[in-house]
Protein backbone atom coordinates (compact mmCIF):
# COMPACT_ATOMS: atom_id res chain seq x y z
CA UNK A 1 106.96 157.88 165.62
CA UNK A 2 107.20 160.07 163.35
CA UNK A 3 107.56 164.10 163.42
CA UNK A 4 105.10 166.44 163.38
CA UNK A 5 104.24 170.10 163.59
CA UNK A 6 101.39 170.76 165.73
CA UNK A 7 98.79 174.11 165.24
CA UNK A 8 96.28 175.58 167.34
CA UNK A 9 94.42 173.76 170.41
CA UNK A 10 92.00 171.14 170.62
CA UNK A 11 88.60 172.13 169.73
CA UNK A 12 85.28 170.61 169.87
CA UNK A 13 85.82 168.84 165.78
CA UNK A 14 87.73 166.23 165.45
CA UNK A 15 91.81 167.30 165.14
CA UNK A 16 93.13 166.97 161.62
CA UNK A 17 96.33 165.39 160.55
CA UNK A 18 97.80 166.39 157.09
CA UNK A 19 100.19 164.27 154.84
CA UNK A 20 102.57 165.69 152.61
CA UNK A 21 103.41 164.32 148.87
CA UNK A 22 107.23 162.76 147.57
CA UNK A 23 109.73 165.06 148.65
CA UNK A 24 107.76 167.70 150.91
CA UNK A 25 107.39 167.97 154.76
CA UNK A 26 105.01 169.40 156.94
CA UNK A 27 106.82 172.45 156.48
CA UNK A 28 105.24 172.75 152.66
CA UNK A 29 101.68 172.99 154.42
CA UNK A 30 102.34 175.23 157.04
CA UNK A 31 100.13 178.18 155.52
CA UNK A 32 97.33 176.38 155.10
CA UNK A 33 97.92 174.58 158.68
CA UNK A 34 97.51 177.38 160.60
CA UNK A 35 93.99 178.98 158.65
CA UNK A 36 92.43 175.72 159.27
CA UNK A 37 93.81 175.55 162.69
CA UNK A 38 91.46 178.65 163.99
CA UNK A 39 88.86 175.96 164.50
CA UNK A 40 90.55 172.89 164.84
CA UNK A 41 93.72 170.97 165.91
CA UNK A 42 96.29 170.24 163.08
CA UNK A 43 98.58 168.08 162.49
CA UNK A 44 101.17 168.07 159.62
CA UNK A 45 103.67 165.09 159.48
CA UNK A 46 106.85 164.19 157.86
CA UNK A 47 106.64 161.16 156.20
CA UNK A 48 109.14 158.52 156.69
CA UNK A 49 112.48 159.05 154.65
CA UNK A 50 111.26 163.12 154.83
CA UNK A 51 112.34 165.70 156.84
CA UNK A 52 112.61 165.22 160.50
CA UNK A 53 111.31 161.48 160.45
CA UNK A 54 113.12 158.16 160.74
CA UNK A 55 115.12 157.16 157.64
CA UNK A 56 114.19 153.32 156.60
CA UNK A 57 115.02 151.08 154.27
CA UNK A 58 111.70 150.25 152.65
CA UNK A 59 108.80 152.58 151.75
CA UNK A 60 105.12 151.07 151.28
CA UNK A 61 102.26 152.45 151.81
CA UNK A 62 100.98 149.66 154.05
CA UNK A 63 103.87 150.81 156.46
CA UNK A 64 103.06 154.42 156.04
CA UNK A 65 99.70 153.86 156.93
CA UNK A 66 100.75 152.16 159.97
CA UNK A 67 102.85 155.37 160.33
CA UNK A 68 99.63 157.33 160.32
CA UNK A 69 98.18 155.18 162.56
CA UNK A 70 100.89 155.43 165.35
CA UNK A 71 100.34 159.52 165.08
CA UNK A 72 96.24 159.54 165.47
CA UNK A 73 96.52 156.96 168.61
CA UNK A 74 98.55 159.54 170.18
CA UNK A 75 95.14 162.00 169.17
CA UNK A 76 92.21 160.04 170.53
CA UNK A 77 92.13 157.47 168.12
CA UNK A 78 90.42 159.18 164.90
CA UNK A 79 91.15 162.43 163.59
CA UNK A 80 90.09 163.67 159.74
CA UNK A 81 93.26 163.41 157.11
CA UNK A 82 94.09 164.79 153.98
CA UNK A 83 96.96 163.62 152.15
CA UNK A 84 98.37 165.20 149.13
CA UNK A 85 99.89 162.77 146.22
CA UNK A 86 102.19 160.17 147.78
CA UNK A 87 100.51 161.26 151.03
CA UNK A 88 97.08 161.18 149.77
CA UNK A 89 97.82 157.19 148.82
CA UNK A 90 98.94 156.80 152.20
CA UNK A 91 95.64 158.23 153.35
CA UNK A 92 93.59 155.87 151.41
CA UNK A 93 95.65 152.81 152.17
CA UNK A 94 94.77 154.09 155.82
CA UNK A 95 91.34 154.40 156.04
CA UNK A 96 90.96 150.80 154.17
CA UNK A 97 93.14 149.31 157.04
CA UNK A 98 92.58 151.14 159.66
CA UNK A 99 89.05 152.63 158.61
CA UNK A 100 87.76 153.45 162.67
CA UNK A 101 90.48 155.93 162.60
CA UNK A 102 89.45 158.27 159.81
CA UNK A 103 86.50 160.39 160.31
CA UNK A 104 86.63 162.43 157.22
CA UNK A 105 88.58 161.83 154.07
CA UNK A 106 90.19 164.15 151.80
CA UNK A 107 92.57 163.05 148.75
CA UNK A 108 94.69 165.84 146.57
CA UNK A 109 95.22 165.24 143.46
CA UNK A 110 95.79 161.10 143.53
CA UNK A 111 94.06 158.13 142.36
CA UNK A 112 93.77 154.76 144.28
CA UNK A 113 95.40 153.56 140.93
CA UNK A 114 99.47 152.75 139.59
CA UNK A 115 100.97 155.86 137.37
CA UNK A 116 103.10 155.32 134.49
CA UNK A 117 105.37 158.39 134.44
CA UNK A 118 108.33 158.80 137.55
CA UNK A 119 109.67 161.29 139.58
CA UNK A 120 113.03 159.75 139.67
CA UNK A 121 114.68 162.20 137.20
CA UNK A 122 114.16 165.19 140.10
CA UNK A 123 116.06 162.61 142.46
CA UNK A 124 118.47 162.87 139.56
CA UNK A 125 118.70 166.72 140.09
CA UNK A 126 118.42 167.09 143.52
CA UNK A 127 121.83 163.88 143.58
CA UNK A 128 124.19 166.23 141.15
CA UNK A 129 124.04 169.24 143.20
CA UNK A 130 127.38 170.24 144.29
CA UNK A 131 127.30 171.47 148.85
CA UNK A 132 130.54 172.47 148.44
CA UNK A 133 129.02 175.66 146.27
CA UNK A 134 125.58 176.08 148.54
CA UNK A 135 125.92 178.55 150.97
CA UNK A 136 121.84 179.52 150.67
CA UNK A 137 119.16 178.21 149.24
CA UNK A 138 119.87 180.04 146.06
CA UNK A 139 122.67 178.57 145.61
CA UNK A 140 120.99 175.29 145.38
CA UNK A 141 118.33 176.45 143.58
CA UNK A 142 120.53 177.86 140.40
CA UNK A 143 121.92 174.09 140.23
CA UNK A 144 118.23 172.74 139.86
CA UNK A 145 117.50 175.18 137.58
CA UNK A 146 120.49 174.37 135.75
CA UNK A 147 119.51 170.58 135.61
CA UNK A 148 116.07 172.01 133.89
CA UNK A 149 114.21 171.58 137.54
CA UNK A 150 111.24 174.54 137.00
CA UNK A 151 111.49 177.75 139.40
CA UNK A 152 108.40 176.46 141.41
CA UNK A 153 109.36 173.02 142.00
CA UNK A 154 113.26 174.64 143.09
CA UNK A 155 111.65 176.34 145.49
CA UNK A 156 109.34 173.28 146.80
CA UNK A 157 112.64 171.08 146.73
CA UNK A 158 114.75 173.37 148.58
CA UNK A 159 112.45 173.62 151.56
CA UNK A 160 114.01 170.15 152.00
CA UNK A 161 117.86 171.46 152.69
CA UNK A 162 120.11 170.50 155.03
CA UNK A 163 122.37 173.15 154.82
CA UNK A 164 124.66 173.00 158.24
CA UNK A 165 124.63 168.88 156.99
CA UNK A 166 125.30 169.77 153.07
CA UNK A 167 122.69 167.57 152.05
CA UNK A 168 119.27 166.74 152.29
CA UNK A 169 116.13 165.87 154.49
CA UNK A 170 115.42 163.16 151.88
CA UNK A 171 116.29 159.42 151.97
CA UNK A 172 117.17 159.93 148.24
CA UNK A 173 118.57 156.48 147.40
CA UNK A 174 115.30 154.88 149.36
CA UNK A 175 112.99 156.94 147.60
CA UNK A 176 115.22 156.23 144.18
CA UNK A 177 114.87 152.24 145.33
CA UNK A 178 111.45 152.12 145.69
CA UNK A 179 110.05 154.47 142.91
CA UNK A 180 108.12 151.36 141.64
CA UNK A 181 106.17 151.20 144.76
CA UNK A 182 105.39 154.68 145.79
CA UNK A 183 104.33 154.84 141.78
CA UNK A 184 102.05 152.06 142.36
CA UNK A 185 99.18 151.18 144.70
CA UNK A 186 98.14 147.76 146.61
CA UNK A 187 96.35 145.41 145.09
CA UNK A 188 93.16 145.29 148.18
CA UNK A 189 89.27 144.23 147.73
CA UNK A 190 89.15 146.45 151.22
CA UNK A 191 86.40 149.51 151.01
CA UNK A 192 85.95 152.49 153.05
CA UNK A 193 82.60 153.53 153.05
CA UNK A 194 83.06 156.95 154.79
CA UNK A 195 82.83 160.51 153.28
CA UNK A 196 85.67 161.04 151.29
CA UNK A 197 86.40 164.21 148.34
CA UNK A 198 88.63 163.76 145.85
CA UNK A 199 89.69 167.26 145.38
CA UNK A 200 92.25 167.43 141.91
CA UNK A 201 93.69 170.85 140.09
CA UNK A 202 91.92 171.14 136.83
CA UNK A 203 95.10 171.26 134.90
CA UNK A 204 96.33 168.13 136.36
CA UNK A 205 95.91 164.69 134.71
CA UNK A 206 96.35 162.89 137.79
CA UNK A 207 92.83 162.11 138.45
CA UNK A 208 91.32 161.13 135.40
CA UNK A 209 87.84 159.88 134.83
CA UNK A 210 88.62 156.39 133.80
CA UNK A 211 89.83 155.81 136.62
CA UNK A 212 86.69 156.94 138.51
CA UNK A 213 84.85 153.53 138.46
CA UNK A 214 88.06 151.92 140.23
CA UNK A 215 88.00 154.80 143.06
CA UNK A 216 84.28 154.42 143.90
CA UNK A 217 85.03 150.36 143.98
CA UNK A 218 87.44 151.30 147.33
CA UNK A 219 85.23 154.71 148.28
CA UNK A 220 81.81 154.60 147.42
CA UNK A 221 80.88 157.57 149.00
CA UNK A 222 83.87 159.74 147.04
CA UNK A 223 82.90 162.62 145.65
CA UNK A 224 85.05 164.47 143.15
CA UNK A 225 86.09 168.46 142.42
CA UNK A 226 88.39 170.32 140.75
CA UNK A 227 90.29 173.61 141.69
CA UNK A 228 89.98 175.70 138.36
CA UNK A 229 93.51 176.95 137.50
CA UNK A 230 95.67 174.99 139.70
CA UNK A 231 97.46 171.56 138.80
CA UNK A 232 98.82 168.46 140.54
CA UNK A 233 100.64 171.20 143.75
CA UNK A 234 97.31 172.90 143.82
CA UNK A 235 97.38 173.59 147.72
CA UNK A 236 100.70 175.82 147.06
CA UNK A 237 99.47 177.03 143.83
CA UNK A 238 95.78 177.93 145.02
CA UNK A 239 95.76 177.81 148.51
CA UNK A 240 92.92 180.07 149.44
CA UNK A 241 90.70 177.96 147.47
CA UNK A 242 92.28 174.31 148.75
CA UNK A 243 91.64 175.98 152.29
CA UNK A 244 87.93 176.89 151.45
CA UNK A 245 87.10 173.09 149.58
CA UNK A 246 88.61 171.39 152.56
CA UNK A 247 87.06 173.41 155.24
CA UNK A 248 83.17 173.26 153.74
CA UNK A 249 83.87 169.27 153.49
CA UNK A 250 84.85 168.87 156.95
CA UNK A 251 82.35 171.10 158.56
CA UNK A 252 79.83 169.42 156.83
């Protein structure tokens, strides 16, 4: 199964379980975790091929969403998710196969739909740097910086060291292998008529509204809003207001 971080106690609303996007961890959410945990159970996972969880071969979201699934039978059955990017795809793909087991559906910053553009270049990056010169995360983070990796996404990518190991908590040549697929998303005629927000960052082009028509095909009941000021990261780079748009949607 795979890892988790668990925060606060079981409460009358249903526990919520939190998935991260390509190359984070449950680590990257534990801020926001623990506000939301004063009135609810959380859970933050690492995806497969991230941090503390098994390192496979393949990477689909059909077998992350069985993932998922394997984590909220261990929590009664149904829990509310939000999933951020890669994660947030993994939520969808979730609650159209297994829809009994989300109660309430939020999606950061991703569309039910392929993207174009790649993140393999920051596999690239994180590949060249050099262990035998990291001795802190610093030291690792000057090397990204050198390979034209921005200070906030250094940061974000470091969180993922393995310093004692000199390497990382990354399957990097799994993720690099299957780019194409955690780019895309499955082809399905499922729907999953529960409440769902789509909740983007205002400078991000991620959710765009041509692809709106194809979301509400999947999630009729989505409804969409935007963080002002934030882009695709928006739950690092606005967190107070991520935190306050996910906790009026699921206490509503």
């Amino acid at each position: 199964m795979l890892n988790y971080i668990l925060h606060g106690q079981a409460t009358e609303k249903p526990p919520l379980l939190i998935a991260h996007g390509l190359y984070g961890s449950a680590r990257n959410w534990g801020v926001i975790c623990k506000r939301l945990a004063d009135e609810r159970q959380v859970v933050a996972v690492d995806l497969r091929n991230h941090g503390q969880s098994v390192w496979t071969q393949t990477h689909s979201y059909p077998e992350m969403a069985e993932d998922l699934a394997e984590v909220i039978a261990q929590f009664g059955g149904q829990m509310d998710v939000i999933g951020h990017s890669m994660g947030g795809k993994t939520a969808m793909m979730l609650a159209l196969n297994h829809p009994a087991m989300v109660h309430r559906l939020i999606i950061a910053d991703i569309a039910p739909v392929p993207y174009s553009h790649s993140q393999i270049q920051f596999i690239e990056a994180m590949r060249a740097v050099d262990f035998s010169r990291v001795e802190r995360r610093p030291d690792a983070e000057a090397q990204l910086a050198a390979a034209g990796v921005e200070p906030a996404l250094q940061s974000f990518f470091t969180q993922s060291l393995d310093i004692a190991n000199k390497g990382w908590r990354l399957n990097l040549d799994t993720l690099a292998r299957h780019m194409p697929d955690i780019m895309s998303f499955p082809q399905t005629e499922a729907q999953w008529t529960g409440p769902v927000l789509f909740l983007s960052g205002a400078l991000s082009d991620y959710v765009r509204r041509e692809d709106r028509d194809t979301t509400l095909a999947r999630f009729p009941n989505a409804r969409f809003a935007k963080i002002p000021g934030a882009g695709h990261w928006l739950h690092a780079e606005k967190p107070r207001e991520f935190e306050a748009n996910a906790r009026a949607f699921l206490n509503a």
